[in-house]
C-alpha atoms as a PDB file:
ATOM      1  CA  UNK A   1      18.986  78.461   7.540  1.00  0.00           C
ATOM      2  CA  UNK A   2      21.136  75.218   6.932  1.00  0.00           C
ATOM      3  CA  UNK A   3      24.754  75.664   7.902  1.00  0.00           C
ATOM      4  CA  UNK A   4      27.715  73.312   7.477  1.00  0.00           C
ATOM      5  CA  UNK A   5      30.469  72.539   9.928  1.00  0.00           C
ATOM      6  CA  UNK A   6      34.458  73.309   8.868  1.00  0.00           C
ATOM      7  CA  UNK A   7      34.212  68.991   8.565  1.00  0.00           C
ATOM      8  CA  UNK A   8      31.568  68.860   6.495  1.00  0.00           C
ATOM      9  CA  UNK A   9      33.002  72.315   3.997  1.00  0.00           C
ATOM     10  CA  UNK A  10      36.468  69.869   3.646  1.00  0.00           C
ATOM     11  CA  UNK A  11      34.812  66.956   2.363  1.00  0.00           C
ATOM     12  CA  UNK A  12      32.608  68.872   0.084  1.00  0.00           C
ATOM     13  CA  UNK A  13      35.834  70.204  -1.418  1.00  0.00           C
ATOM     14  CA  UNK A  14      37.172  67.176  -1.589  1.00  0.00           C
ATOM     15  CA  UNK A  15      34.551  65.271  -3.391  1.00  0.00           C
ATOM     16  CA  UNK A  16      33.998  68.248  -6.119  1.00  0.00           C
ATOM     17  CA  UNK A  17      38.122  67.787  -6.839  1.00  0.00           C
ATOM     18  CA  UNK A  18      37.767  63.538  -6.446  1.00  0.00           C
ATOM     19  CA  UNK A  19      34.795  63.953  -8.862  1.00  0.00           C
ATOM     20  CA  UNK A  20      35.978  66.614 -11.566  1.00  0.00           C
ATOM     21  CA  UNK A  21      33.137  68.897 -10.621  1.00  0.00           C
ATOM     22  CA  UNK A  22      33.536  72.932 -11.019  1.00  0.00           C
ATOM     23  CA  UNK A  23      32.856  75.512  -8.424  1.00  0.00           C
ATOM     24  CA  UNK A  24      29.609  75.755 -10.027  1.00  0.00           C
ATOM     25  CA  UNK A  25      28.331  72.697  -8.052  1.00  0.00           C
ATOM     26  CA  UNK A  26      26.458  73.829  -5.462  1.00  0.00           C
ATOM     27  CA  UNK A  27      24.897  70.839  -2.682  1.00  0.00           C
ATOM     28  CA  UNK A  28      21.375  69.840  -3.008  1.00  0.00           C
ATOM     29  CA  UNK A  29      19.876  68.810   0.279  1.00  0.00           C
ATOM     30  CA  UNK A  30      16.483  67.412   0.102  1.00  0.00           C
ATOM     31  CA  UNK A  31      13.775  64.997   1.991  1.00  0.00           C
ATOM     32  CA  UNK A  32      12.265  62.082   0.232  1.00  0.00           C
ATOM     33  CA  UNK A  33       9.851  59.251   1.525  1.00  0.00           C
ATOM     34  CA  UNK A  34      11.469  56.235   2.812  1.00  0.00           C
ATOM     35  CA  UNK A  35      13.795  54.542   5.202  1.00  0.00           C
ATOM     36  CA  UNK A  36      13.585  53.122   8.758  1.00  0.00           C
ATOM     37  CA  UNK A  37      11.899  56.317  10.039  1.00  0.00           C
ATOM     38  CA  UNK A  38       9.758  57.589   7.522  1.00  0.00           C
ATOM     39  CA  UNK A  39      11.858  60.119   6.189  1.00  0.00           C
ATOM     40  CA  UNK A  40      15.319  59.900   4.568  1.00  0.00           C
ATOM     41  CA  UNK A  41      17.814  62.545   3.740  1.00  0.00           C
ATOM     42  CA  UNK A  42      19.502  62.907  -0.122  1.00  0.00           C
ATOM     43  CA  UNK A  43      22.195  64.371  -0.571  1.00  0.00           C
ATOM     44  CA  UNK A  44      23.552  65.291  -4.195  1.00  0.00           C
ATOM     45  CA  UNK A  45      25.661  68.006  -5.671  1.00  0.00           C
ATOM     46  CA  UNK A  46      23.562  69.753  -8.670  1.00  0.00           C
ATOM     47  CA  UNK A  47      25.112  72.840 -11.288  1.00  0.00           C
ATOM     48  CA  UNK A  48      21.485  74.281 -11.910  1.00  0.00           C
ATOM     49  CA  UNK A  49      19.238  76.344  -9.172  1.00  0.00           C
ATOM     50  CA  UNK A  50      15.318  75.883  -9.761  1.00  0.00           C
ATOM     51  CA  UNK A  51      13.292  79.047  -9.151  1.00  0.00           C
ATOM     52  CA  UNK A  52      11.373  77.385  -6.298  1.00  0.00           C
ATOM     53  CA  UNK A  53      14.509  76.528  -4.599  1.00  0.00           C
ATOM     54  CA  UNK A  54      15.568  78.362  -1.386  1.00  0.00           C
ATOM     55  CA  UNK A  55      19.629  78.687  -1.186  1.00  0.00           C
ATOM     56  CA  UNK A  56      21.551  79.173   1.544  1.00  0.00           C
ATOM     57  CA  UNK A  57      25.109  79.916   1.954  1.00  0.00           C
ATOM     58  CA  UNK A  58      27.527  79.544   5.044  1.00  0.00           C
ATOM     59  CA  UNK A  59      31.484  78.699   4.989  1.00  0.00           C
ATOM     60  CA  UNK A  60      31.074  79.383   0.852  1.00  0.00           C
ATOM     61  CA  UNK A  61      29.642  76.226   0.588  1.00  0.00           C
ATOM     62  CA  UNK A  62      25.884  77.141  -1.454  1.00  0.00           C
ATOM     63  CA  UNK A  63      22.962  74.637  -0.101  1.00  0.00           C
ATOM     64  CA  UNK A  64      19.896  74.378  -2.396  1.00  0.00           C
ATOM     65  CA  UNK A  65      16.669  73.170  -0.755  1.00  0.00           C
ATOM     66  CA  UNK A  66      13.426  72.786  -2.484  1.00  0.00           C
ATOM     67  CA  UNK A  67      10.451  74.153  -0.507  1.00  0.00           C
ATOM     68  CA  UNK A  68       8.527  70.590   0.145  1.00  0.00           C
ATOM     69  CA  UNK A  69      12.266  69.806   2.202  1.00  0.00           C
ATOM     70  CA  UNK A  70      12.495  73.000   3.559  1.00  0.00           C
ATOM     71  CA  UNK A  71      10.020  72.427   6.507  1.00  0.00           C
ATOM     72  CA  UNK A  72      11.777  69.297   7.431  1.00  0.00           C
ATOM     73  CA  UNK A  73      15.214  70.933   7.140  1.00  0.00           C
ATOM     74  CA  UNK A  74      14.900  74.241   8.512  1.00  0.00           C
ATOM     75  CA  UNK A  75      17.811  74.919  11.278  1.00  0.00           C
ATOM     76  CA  UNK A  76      19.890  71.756  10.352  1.00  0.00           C
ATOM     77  CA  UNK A  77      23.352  71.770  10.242  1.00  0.00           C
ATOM     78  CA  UNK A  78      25.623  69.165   7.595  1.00  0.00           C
ATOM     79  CA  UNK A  79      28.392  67.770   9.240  1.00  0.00           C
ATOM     80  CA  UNK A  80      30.788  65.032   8.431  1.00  0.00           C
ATOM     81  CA  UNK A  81      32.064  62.281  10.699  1.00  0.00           C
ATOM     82  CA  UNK A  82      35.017  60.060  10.040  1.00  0.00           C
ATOM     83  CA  UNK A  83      34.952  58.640  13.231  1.00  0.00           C
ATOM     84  CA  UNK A  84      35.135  54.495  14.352  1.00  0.00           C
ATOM     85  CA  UNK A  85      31.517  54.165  14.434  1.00  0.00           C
ATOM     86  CA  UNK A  86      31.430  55.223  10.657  1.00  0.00           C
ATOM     87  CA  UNK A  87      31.885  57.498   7.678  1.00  0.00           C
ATOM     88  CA  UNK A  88      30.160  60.050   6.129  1.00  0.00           C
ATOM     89  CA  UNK A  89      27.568  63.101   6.045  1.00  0.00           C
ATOM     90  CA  UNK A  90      25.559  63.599   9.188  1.00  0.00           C
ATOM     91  CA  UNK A  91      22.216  65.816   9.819  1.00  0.00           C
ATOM     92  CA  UNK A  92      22.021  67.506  13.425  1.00  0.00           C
ATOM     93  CA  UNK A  93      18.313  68.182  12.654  1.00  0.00           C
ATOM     94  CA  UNK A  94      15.985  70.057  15.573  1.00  0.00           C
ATOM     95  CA  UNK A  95      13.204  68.947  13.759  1.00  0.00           C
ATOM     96  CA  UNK A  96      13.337  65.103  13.950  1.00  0.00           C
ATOM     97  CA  UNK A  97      11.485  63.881  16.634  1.00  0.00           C
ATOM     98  CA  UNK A  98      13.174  60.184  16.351  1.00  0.00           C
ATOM     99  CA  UNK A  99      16.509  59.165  14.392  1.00  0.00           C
ATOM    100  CA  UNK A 100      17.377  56.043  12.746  1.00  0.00           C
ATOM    101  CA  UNK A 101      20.691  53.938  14.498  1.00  0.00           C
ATOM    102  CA  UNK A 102      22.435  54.730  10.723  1.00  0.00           C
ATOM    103  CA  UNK A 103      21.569  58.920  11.008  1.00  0.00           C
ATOM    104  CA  UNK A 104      20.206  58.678   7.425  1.00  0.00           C
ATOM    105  CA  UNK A 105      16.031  58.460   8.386  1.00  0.00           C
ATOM    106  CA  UNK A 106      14.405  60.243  10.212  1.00  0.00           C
ATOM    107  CA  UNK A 107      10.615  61.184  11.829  1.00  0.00           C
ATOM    108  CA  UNK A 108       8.841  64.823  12.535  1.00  0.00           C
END
């Protein structure tokens, strides 16, 4: 399961309205090679839902996960900070074992 915080639902909104996307745009989480740590996190919204992707639902916000990503992402939760110390999606992950300073790499 990948769940989203009420922070991280808002913004999502937002950025389907700022960007002229339907309701039909669901959020594509996945984990690609690279970064600081190893592993980075991309983030993308995306209208069509492979077979081999796993989707998960919470706060009516629909997360699509291929299965390489999956074992990486498994219990995550999306948040969103807009805090002094910077802007923009965050992953509380379980299964990182070390996190980059900017919260966008990470290690297993």
């Amino acid at each position: 399961m990948i769940s989203v915080t009420d922070k991280a639902k808002n913004r999502i909104s937002e950025l389907l309205k700022e960007e002229g996307r339907t309701s039909n745009h669901n959020v594509r989480v996945s984990v690609k090679g690279g970064g600081c740590s190893g592993l980075m996190y991309d983030l993308d919204f995306d209208d069509k839902i492979n077979p081999a992707d796993q989707v998960f639902e919470d706060k009516g916000v629909k997360i699509l996960v291929d299965k390489k990503s999956l074992l990486y992402l498994l219990g995550t939760t999306l948040d969103f900070s807009d805090g002094l110390n910077g802007k923009g999606f965050q992953f509380v992950n379980p299964n990182a074992s070390r996190t980059c300073g900017c919260g966008e790499s990470f290690s297993v």
